[in-house]
Protein backbone atom coordinates (compact mmCIF):
# COMPACT_ATOMS: atom_id res chain seq x y z
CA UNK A 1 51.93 -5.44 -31.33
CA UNK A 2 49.47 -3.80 -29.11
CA UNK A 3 52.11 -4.28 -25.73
CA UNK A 4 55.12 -2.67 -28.37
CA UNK A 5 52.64 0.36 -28.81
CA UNK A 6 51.93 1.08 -25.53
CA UNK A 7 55.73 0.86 -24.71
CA UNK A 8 56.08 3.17 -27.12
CA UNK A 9 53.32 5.83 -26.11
CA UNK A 10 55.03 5.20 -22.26
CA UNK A 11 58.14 6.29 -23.82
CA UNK A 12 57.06 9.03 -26.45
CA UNK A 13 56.84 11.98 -23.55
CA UNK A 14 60.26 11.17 -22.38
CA UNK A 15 61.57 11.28 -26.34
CA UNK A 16 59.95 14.30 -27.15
CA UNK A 17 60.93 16.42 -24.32
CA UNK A 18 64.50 15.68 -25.74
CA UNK A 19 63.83 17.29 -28.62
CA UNK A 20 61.57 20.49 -30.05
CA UNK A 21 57.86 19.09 -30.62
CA UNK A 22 58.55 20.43 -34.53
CA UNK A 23 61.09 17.19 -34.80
CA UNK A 24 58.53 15.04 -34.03
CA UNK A 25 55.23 16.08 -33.66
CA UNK A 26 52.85 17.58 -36.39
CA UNK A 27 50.86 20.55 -35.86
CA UNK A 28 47.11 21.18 -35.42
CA UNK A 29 46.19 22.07 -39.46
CA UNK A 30 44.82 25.44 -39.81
CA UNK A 31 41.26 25.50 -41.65
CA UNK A 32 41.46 29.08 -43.19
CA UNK A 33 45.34 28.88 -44.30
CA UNK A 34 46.88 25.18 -44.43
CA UNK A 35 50.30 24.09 -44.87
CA UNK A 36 50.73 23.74 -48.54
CA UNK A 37 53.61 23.14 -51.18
CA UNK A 38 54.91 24.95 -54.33
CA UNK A 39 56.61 24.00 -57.02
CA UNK A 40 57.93 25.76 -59.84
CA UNK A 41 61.17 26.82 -62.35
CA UNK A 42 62.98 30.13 -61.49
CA UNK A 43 64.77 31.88 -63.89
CA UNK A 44 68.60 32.91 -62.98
CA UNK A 45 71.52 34.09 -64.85
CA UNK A 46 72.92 31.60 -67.07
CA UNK A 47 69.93 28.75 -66.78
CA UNK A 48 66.91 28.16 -64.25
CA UNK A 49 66.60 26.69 -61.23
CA UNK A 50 63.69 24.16 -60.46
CA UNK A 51 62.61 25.34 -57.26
CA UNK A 52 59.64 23.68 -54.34
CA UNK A 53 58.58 26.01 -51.58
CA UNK A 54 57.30 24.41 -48.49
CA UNK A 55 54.11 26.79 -46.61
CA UNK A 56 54.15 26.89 -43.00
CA UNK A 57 50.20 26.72 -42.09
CA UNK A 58 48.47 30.17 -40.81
CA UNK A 59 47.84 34.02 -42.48
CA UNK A 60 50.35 35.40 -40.78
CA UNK A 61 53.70 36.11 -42.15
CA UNK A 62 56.31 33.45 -41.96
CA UNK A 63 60.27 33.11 -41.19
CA UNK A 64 61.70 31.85 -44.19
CA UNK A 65 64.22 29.23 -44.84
CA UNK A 66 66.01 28.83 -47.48
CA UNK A 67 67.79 25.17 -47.65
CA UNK A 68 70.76 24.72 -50.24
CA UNK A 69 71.86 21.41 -50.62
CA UNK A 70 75.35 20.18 -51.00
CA UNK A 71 77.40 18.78 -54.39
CA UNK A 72 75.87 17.46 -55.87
CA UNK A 73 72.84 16.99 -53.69
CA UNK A 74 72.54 13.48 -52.91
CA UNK A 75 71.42 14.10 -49.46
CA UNK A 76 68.70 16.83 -49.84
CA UNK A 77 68.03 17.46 -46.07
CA UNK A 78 64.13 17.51 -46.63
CA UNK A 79 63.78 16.32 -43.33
CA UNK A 80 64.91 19.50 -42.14
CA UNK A 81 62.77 21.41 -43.99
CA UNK A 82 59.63 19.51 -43.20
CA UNK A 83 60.58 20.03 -39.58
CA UNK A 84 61.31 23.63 -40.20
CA UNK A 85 57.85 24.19 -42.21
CA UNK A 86 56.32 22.12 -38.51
CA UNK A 87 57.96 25.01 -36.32
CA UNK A 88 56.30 27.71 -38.18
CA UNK A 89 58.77 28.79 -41.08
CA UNK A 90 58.51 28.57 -44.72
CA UNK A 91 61.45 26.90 -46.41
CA UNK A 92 62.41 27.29 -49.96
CA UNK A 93 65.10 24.39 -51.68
CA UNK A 94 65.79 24.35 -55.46
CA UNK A 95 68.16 22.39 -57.61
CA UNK A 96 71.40 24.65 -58.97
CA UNK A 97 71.05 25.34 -62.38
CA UNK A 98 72.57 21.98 -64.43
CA UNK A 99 71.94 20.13 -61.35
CA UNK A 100 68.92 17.38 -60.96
CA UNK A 101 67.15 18.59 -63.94
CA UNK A 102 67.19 22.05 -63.91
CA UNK A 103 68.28 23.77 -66.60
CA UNK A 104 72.02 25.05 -67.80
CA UNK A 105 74.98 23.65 -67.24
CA UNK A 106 76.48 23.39 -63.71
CA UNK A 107 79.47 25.22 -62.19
CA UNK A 108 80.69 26.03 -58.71
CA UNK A 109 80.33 30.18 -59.50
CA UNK A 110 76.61 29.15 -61.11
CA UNK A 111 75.94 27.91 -57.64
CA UNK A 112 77.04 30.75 -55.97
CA UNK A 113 75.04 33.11 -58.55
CA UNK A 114 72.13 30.81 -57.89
CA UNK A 115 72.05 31.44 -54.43
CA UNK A 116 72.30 35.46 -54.25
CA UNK A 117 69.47 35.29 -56.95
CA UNK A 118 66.84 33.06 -54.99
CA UNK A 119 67.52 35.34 -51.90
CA UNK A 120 66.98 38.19 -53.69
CA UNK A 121 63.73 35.98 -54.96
CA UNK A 122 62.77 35.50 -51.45
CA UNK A 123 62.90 39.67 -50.22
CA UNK A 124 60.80 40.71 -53.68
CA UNK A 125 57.79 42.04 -52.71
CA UNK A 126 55.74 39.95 -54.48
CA UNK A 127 57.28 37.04 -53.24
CA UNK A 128 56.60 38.36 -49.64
CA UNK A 129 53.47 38.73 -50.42
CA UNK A 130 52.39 35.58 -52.40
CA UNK A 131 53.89 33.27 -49.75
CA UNK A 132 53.26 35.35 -46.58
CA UNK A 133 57.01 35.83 -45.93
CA UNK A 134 58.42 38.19 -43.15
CA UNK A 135 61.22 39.61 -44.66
CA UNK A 136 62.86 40.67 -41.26
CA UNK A 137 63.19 37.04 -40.43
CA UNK A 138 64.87 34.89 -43.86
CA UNK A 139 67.83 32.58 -42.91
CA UNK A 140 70.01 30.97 -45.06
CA UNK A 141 71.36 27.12 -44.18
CA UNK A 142 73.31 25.27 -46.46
CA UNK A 143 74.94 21.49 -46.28
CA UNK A 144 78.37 20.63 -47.86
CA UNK A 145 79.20 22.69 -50.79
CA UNK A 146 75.72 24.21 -50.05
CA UNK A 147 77.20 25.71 -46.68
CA UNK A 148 79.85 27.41 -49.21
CA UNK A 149 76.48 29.09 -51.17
CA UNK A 150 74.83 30.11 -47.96
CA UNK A 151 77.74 31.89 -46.20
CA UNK A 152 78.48 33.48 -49.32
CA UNK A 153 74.76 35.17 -50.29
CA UNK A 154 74.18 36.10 -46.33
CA UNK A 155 77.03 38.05 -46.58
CA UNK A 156 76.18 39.66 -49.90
CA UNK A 157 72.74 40.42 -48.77
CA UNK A 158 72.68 42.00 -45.12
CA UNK A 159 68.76 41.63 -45.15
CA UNK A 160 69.68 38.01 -44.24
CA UNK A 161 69.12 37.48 -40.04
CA UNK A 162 70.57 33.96 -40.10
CA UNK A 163 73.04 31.67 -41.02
CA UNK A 164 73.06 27.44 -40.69
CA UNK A 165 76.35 25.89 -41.87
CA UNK A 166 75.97 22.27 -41.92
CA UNK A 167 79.12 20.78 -42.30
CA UNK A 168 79.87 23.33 -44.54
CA UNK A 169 82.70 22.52 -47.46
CA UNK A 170 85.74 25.57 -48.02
CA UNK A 171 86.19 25.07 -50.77
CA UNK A 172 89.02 26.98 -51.49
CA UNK A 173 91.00 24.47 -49.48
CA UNK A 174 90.06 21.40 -51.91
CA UNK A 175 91.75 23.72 -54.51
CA UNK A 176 94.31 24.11 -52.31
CA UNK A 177 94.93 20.48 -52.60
CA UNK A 178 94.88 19.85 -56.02
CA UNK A 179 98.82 21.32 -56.15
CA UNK A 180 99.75 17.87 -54.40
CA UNK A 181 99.29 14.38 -55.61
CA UNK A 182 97.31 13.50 -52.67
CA UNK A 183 94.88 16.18 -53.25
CA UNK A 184 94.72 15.36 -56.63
CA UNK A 185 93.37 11.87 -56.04
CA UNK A 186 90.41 12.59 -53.12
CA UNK A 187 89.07 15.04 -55.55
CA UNK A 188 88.80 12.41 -58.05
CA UNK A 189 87.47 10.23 -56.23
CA UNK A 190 84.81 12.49 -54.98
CA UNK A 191 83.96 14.04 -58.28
CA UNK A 192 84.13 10.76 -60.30
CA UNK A 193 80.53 9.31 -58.08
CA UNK A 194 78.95 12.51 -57.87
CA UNK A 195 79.06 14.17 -61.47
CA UNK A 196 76.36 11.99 -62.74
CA UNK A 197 73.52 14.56 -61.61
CA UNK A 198 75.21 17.28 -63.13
CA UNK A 199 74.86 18.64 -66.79
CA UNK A 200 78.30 20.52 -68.39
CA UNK A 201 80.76 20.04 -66.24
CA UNK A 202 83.46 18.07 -65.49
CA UNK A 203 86.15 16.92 -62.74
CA UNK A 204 88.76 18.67 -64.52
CA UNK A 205 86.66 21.50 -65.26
CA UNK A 206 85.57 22.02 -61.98
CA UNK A 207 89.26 21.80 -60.39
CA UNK A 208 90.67 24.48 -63.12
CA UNK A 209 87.39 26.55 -61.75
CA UNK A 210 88.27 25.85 -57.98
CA UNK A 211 92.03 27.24 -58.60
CA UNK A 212 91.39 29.88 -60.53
CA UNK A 213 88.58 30.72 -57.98
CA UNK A 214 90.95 31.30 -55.41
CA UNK A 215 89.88 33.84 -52.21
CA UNK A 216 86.45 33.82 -54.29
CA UNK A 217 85.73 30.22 -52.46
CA UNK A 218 87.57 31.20 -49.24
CA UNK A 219 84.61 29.72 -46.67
CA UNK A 220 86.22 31.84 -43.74
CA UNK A 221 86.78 34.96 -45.18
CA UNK A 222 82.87 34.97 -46.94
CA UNK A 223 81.91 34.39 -42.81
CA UNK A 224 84.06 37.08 -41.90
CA UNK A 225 82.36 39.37 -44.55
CA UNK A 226 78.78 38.12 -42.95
CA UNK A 227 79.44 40.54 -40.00
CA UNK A 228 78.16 40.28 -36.60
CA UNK A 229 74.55 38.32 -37.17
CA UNK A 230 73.45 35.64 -35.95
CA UNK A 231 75.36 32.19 -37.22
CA UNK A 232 75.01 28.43 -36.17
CA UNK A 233 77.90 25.73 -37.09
CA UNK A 234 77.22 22.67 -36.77
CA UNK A 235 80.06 19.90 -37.82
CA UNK A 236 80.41 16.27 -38.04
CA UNK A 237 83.62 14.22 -36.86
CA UNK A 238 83.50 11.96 -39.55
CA UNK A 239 82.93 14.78 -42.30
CA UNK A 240 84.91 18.02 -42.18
CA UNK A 241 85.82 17.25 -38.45
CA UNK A 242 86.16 18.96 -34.93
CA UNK A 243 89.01 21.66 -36.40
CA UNK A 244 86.96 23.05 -39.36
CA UNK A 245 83.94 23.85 -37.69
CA UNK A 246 86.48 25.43 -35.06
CA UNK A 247 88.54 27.72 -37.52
CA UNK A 248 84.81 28.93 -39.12
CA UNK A 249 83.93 29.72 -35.57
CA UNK A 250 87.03 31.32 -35.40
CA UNK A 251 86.69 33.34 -38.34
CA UNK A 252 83.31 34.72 -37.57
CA UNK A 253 84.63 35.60 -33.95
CA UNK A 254 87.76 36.97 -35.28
CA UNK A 255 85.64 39.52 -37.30
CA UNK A 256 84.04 40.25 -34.22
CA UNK A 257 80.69 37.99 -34.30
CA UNK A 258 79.77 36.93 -30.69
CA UNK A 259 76.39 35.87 -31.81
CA UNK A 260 77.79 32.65 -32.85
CA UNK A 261 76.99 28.75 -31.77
CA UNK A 262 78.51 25.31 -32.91
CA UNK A 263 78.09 21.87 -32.43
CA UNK A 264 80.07 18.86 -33.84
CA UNK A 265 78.35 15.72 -33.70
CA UNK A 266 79.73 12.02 -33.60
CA UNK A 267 78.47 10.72 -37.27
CA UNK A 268 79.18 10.96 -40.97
CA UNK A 269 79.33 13.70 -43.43
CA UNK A 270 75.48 13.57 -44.46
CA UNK A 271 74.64 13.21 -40.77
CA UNK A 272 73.28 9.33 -41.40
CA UNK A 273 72.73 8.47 -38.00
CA UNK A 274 72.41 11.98 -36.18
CA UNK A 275 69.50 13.17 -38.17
CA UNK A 276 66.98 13.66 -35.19
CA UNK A 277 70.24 15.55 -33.18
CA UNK A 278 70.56 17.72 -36.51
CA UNK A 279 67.29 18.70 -36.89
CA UNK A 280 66.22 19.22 -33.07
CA UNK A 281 70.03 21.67 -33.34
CA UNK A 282 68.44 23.47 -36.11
CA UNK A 283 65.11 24.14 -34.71
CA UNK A 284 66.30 25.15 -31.56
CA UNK A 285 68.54 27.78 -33.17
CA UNK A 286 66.05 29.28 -35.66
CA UNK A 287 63.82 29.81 -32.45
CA UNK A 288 66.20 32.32 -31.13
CA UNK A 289 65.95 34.04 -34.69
CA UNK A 290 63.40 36.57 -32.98
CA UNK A 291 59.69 37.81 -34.25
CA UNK A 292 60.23 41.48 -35.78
């Protein structure tokens, strides 16, 4: 044991120069202002959300996260978050309303109404003030459907000064689907393991949602409606693949955003085995996301 953990401290400085210290190494705590954690319900239209909000440690104000997780949330990227909160930011996650507990009944434009109402939760004055936020400095990331959410309230609210898409689902190309036989059956077969979590809903009622939804859930076009700030794509092979995150980096480029960086990993849709390359990708990226 003792030779495996001197191996291991040989090998740690080679690791962690890989990789932002945030990943992987915890900060010095902070006496007069400690990292700390928050949780509590926030009302929205049509239900509540139950919602945790993770301190960064220090007075000063903090870049702000907010993390939206996918459908229906399985994996919750807390990871990230925690390794967020390490480099300095706040980060704010919550369960859609009829999703994990929180209250109402779940639906796709729910989600999306969810997500424009916790930014605008986030940029409240008394918000800012009660979590030491800098408002010049809140990103939005989402994962899966979650990516959908994010790219949608960034480009409602132009306060936003980031954007993560993780994998991000367009959703307006599942509904796409559903006209064919094919489609049809992957969207069963998706929605039949992952409605459990969710309260008032339904496969079918979420595919008549998705097709009447139309251009409403068009991931591309809400990027091209972000504009020209700063936006980070990163993909998985085994999970959207190497031409979605391509045509989103298309889109914002082809609405002339240059501030734009992707990445497409070798691994799975919830990242399984790419978790350290995801989050080091992430931290990285909100570093560029300058002090005011």
């Amino acid at each position: 044991m003792l030779k495996l953990v001197a191996l291991l401290a040989l090998a740690a400085p080679a690791f962690a120069a890989t990789v932002p210290n945030a990943v992987v190494v915890d900060p010095a705590p902070d006496a007069v202002a400690p990292a700390g954690m928050a949780a509590f319900v926030l009302p929205v239209e049509g239900g509540a959300v139950n919602a945790v909000m993770y301190t960064a440690s220090g007075a000063r104000p903090h870049p702000t996260l907010l993390l939206l997780h996918g459908f229906p949330g399985n994996e919750q990227n807390l990871d990230l978050a925690q390794a967020a909160r390490r480099a300095g930011w706040n980060v704010l996650t919550f369960h859609y309303h009829g999703s994990w507990g929180s209250p109402g009944a779940f639906s796709l434009g729910g989600a999306t109404s969810d997500a424009r109402a916790v930014v605008r939760f986030l940029l409240d004055p008394k918000t800012v003030a009660k979590y030491r936020i800098d408002p010049a400095r809140i990103v939005v990331a989402g994962h899966s459907m979650g990516g959908f959410m994010a790219a949608d309230a960034a480009a409602t609210e132009p306060r936003v000064a980031g954007l993560v898409l993780i994998d991000a689902w367009n959703i307006a190309e599942t509904a796409r689907s559903l006209a064919t036989e094919q489609g049809r059956r992957e969207w069963h077969e998706e929605a039949v393991g992952d409605l459990p979590p969710l309260a008032g809903t339904s496969e079918q009622a979420l595919a008549d949602e998705m097709i009447a939804g139309g251009a409403r859930f068009d991931l591309p076009k809400r990027i091209a409606a972000y504009g020209k700030r700063p936006l980070l794509v990163l993909g998985a092979e085994r999970g959207g693949g190497r031409a979605a995150e391509q045509t989103l980096e298309a889109a914002a480029r082809s609405a002339g955003n240059d501030r734009v960086a992707g990445q497409v990993m070798p691994t799975d849709h919830p990242f399984s085995d790419h978790r350290i390359t995801l989050a080091a990708a992430m931290i990285d990226w909100l570093g560029t996301i300058g002090a005011r």
